[in-house]
C-alpha atoms as a PDB file:
ATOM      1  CA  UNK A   1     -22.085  64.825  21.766  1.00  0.00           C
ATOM      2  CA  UNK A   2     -22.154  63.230  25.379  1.00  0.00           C
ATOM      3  CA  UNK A   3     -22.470  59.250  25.593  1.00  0.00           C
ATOM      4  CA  UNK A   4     -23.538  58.515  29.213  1.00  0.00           C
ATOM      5  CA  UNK A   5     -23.470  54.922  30.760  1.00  0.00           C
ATOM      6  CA  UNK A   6     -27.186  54.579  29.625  1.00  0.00           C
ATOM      7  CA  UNK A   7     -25.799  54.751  25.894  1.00  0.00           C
ATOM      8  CA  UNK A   8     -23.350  51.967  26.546  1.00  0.00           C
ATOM      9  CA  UNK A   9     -25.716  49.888  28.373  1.00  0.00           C
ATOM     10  CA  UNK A  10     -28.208  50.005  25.357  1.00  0.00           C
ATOM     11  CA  UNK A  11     -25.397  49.837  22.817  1.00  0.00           C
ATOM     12  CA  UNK A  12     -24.842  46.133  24.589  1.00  0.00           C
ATOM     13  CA  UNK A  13     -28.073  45.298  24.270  1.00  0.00           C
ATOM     14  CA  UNK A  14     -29.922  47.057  21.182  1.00  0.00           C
ATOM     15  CA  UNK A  15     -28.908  49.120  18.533  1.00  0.00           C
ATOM     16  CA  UNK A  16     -32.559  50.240  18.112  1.00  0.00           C
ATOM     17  CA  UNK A  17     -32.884  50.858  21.615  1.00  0.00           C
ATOM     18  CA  UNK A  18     -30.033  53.497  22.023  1.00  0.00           C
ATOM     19  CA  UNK A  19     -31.168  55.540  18.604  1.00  0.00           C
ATOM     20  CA  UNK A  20     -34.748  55.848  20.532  1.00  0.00           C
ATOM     21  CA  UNK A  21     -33.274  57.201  23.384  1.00  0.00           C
ATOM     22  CA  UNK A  22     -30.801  59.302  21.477  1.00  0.00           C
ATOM     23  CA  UNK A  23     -33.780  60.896  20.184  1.00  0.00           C
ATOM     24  CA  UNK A  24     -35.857  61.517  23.186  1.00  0.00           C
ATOM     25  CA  UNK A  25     -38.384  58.416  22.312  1.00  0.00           C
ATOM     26  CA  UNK A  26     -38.271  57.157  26.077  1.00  0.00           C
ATOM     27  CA  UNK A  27     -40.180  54.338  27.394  1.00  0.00           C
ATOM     28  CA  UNK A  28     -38.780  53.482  30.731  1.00  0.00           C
ATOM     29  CA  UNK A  29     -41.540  55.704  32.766  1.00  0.00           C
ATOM     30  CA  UNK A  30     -43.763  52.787  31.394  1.00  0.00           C
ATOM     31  CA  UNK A  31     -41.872  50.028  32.660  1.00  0.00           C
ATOM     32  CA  UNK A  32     -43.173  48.095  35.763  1.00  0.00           C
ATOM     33  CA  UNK A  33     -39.250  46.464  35.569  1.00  0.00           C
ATOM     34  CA  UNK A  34     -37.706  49.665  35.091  1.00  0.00           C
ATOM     35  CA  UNK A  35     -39.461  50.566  38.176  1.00  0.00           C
ATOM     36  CA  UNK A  36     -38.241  47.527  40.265  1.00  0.00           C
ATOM     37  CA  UNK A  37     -34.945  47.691  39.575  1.00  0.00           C
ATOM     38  CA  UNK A  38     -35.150  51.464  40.941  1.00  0.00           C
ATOM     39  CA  UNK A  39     -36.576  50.587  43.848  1.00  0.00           C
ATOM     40  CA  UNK A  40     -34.494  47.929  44.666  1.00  0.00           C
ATOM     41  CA  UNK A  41     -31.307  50.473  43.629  1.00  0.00           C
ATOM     42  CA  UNK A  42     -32.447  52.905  46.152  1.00  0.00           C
ATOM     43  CA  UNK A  43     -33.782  50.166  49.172  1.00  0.00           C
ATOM     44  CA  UNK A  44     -31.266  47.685  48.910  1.00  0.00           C
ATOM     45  CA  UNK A  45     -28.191  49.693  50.763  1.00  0.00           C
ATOM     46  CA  UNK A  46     -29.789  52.563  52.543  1.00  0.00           C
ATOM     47  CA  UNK A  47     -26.526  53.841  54.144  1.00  0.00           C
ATOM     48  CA  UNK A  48     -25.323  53.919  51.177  1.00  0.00           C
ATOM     49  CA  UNK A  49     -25.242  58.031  51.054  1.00  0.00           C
ATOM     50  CA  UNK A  50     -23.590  58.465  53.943  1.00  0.00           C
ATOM     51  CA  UNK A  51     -20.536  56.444  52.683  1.00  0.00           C
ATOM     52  CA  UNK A  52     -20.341  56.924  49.133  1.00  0.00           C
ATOM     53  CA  UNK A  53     -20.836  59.426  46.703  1.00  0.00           C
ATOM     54  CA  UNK A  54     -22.730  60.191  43.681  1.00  0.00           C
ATOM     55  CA  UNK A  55     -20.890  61.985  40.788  1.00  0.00           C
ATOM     56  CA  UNK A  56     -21.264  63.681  37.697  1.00  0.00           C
ATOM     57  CA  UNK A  57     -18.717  62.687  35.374  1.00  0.00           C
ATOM     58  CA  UNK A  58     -18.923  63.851  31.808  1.00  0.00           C
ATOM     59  CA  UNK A  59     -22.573  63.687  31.738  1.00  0.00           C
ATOM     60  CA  UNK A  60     -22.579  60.726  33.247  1.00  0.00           C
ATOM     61  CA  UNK A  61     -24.203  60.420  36.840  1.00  0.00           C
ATOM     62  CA  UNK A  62     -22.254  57.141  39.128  1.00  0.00           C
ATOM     63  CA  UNK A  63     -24.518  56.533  41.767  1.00  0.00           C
ATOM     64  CA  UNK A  64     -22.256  55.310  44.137  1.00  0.00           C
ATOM     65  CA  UNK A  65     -18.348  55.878  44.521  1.00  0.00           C
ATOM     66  CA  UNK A  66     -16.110  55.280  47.050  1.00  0.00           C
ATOM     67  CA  UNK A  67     -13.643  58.000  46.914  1.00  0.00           C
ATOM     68  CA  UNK A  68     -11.169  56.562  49.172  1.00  0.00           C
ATOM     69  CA  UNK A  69     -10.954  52.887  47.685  1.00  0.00           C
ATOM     70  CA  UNK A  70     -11.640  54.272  44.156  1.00  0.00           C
ATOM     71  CA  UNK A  71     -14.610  51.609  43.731  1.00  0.00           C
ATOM     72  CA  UNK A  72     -17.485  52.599  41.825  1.00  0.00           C
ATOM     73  CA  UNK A  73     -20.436  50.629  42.514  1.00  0.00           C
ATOM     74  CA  UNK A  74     -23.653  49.859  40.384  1.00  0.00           C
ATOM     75  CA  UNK A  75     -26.467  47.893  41.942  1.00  0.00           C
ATOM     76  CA  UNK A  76     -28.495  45.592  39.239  1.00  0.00           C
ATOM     77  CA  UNK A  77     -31.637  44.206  39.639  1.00  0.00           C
ATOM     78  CA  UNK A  78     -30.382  40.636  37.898  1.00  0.00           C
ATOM     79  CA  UNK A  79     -27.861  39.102  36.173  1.00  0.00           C
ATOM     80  CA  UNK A  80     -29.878  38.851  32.427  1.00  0.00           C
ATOM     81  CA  UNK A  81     -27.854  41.086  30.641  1.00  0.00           C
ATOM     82  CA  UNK A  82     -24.531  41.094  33.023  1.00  0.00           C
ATOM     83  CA  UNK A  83     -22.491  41.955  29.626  1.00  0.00           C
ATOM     84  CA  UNK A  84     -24.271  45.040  29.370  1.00  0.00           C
ATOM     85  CA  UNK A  85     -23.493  45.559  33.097  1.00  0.00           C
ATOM     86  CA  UNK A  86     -20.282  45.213  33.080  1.00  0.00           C
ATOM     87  CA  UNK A  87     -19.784  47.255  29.836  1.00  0.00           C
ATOM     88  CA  UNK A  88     -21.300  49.954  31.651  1.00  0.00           C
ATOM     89  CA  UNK A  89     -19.341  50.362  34.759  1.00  0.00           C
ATOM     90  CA  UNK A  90     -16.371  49.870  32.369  1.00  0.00           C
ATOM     91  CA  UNK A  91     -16.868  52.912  31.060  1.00  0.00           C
ATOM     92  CA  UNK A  92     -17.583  54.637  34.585  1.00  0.00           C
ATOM     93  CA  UNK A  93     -14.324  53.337  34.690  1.00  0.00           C
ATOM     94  CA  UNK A  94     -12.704  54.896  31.378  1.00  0.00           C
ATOM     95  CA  UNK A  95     -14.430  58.263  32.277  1.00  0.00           C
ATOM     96  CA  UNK A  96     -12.606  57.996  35.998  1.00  0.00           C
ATOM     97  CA  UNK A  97      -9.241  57.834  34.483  1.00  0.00           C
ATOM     98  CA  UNK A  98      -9.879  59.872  31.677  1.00  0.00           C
ATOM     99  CA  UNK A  99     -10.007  62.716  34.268  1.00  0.00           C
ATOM    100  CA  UNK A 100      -7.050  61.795  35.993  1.00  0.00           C
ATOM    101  CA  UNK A 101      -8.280  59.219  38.397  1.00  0.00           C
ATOM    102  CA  UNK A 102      -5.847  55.959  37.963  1.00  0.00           C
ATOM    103  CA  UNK A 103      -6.510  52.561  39.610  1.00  0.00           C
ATOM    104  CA  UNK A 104     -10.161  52.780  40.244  1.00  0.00           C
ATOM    105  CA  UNK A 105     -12.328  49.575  40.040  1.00  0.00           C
ATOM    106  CA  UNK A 106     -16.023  48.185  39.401  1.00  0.00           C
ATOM    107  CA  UNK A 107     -18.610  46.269  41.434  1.00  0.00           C
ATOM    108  CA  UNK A 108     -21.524  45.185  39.964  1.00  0.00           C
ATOM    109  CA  UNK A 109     -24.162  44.117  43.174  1.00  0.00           C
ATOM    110  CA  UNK A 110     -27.344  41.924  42.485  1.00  0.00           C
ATOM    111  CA  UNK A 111     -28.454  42.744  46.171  1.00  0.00           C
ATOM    112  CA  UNK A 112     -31.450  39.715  45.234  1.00  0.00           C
ATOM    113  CA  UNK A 113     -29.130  37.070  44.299  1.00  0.00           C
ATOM    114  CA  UNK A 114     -27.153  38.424  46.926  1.00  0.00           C
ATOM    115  CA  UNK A 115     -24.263  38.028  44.635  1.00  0.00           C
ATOM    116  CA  UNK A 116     -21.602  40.544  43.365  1.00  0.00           C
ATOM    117  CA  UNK A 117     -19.083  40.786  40.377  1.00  0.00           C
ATOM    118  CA  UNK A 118     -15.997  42.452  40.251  1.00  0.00           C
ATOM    119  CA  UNK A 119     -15.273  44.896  37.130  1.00  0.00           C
ATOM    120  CA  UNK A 120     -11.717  45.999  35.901  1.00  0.00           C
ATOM    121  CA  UNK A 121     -10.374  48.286  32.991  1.00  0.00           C
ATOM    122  CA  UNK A 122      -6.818  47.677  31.594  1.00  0.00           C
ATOM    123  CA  UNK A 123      -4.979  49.269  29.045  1.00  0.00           C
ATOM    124  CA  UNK A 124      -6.159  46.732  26.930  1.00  0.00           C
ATOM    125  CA  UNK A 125      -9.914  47.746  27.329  1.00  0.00           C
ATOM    126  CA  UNK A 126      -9.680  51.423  26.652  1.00  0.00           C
ATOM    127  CA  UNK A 127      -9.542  50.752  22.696  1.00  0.00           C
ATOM    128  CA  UNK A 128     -12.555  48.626  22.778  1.00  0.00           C
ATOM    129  CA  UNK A 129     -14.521  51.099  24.960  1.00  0.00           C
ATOM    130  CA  UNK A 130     -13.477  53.924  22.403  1.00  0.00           C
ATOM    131  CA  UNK A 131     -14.720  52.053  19.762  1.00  0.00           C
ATOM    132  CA  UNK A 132     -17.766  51.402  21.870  1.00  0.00           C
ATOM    133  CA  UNK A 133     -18.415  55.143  21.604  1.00  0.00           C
ATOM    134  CA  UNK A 134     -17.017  55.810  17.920  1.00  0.00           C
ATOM    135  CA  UNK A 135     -20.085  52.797  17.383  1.00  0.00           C
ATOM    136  CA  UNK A 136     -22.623  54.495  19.347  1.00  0.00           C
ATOM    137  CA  UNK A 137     -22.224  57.904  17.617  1.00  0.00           C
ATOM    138  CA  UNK A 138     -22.261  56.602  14.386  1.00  0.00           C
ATOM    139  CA  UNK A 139     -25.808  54.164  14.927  1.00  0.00           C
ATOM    140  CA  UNK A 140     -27.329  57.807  16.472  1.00  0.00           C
ATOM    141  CA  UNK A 141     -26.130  59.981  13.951  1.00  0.00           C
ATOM    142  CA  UNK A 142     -27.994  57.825  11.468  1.00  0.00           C
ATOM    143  CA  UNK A 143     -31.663  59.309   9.602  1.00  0.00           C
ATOM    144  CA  UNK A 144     -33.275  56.140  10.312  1.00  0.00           C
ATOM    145  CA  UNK A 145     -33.569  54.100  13.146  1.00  0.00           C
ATOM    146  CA  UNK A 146     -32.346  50.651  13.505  1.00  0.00           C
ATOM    147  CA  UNK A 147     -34.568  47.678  12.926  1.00  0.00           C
ATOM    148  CA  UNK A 148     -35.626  45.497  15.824  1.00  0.00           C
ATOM    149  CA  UNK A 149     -34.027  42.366  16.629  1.00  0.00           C
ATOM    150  CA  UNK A 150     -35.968  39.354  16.928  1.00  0.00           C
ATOM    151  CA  UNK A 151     -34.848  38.186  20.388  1.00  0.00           C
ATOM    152  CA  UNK A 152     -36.394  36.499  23.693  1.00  0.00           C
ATOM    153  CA  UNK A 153     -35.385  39.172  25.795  1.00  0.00           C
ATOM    154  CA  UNK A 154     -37.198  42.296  24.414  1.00  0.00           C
ATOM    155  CA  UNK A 155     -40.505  41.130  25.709  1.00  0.00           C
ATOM    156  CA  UNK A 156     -39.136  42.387  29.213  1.00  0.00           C
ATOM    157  CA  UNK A 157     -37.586  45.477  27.450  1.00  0.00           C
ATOM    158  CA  UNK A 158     -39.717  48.918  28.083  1.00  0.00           C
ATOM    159  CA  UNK A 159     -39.723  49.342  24.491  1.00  0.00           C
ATOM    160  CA  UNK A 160     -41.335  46.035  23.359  1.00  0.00           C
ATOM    161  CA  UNK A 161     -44.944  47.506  22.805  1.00  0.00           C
ATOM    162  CA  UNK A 162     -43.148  50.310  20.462  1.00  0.00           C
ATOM    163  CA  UNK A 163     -40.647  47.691  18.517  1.00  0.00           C
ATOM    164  CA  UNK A 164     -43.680  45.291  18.056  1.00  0.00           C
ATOM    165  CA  UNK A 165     -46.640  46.617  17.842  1.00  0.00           C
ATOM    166  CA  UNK A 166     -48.874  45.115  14.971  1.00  0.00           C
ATOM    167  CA  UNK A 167     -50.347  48.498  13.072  1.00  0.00           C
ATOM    168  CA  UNK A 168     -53.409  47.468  11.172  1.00  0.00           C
ATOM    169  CA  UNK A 169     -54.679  49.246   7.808  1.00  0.00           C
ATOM    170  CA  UNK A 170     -57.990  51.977   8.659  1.00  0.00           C
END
């Protein structure tokens, strides 16, 4: 079983959310948010690809390293769920040095708030992102989904029509 950054960064945020995409129920093609936040990945620092690199980590794809200052850098469209955020590039993080690569660091870049936030991963992190990932297989290895959470901010999730649609008796 391979738990990508995408895993984490649902884990953070819904439980139901990361068994749907576990099992190929996607909804982000549907997203006009989903699609915002891409655009403003790929617009925001066009040079970009000629500095950095993209990598493919354990299944997991970093967008944007910096071989040479070991700084792997994820661009965010805002700061709502910056826990999630910062979980995720954490784990870029624990993947980095899992394959051998010590001392590398995080930066999290809301290019509209013009803003950025510096990410670390001590010794005293890598437990609690293991247990991220002993969590994570254990909510997708489950028969039944998750129930939905009853929160403001899954009316700007993708999956919000699926979670809460009303189904009415034929």
């Amino acid at each position: 079983m391979i738990i990508t950054g995408t895993y984490i960064k649902y884990f953070m945020v819904c439980h139901r959310k990361t068994w749907l995409f576990h099992h190929k129920i996607e909804m982000e093609h549907t997203s006009e948010l989903v699609a915002a936040g891409t655009f403003i990945g790929e617009k925001a620092y066009p040079q970009r690809a000629e500095r950095y690199r993209e990598i493919l980590l354990d299944g997991s794809k970093i967008d944007f390293y910096d071989p040479v200052a070991k700084v792997v850098h994820e661009i965010k469209k805002s700061d709502k769920l910056e826990h999630s955020h910062v979980a995720q590039v954490q784990f870029y993080l624990y993947l980095l040095r899992k394959n051998g690569i010590e001392g590398a660091t995080g930066l999290i870049e809301y290019p509209k708030l013009r803003q950025t936030q510096p990410v670390l991963l001590t010794d005293d992190d890598v437990p609690m992102v293991e247990g991220w990932i002993r969590d994570i297989e254990e909510i997708i290895g489950r028969e039944q989904c998750p129930g939905r959470i009853a929160k403001s901010k899954c009316r700007s999730c993708s999956y919000f029509d699926f979670c809460y649609i009303e189904e009415t008796e034929a």
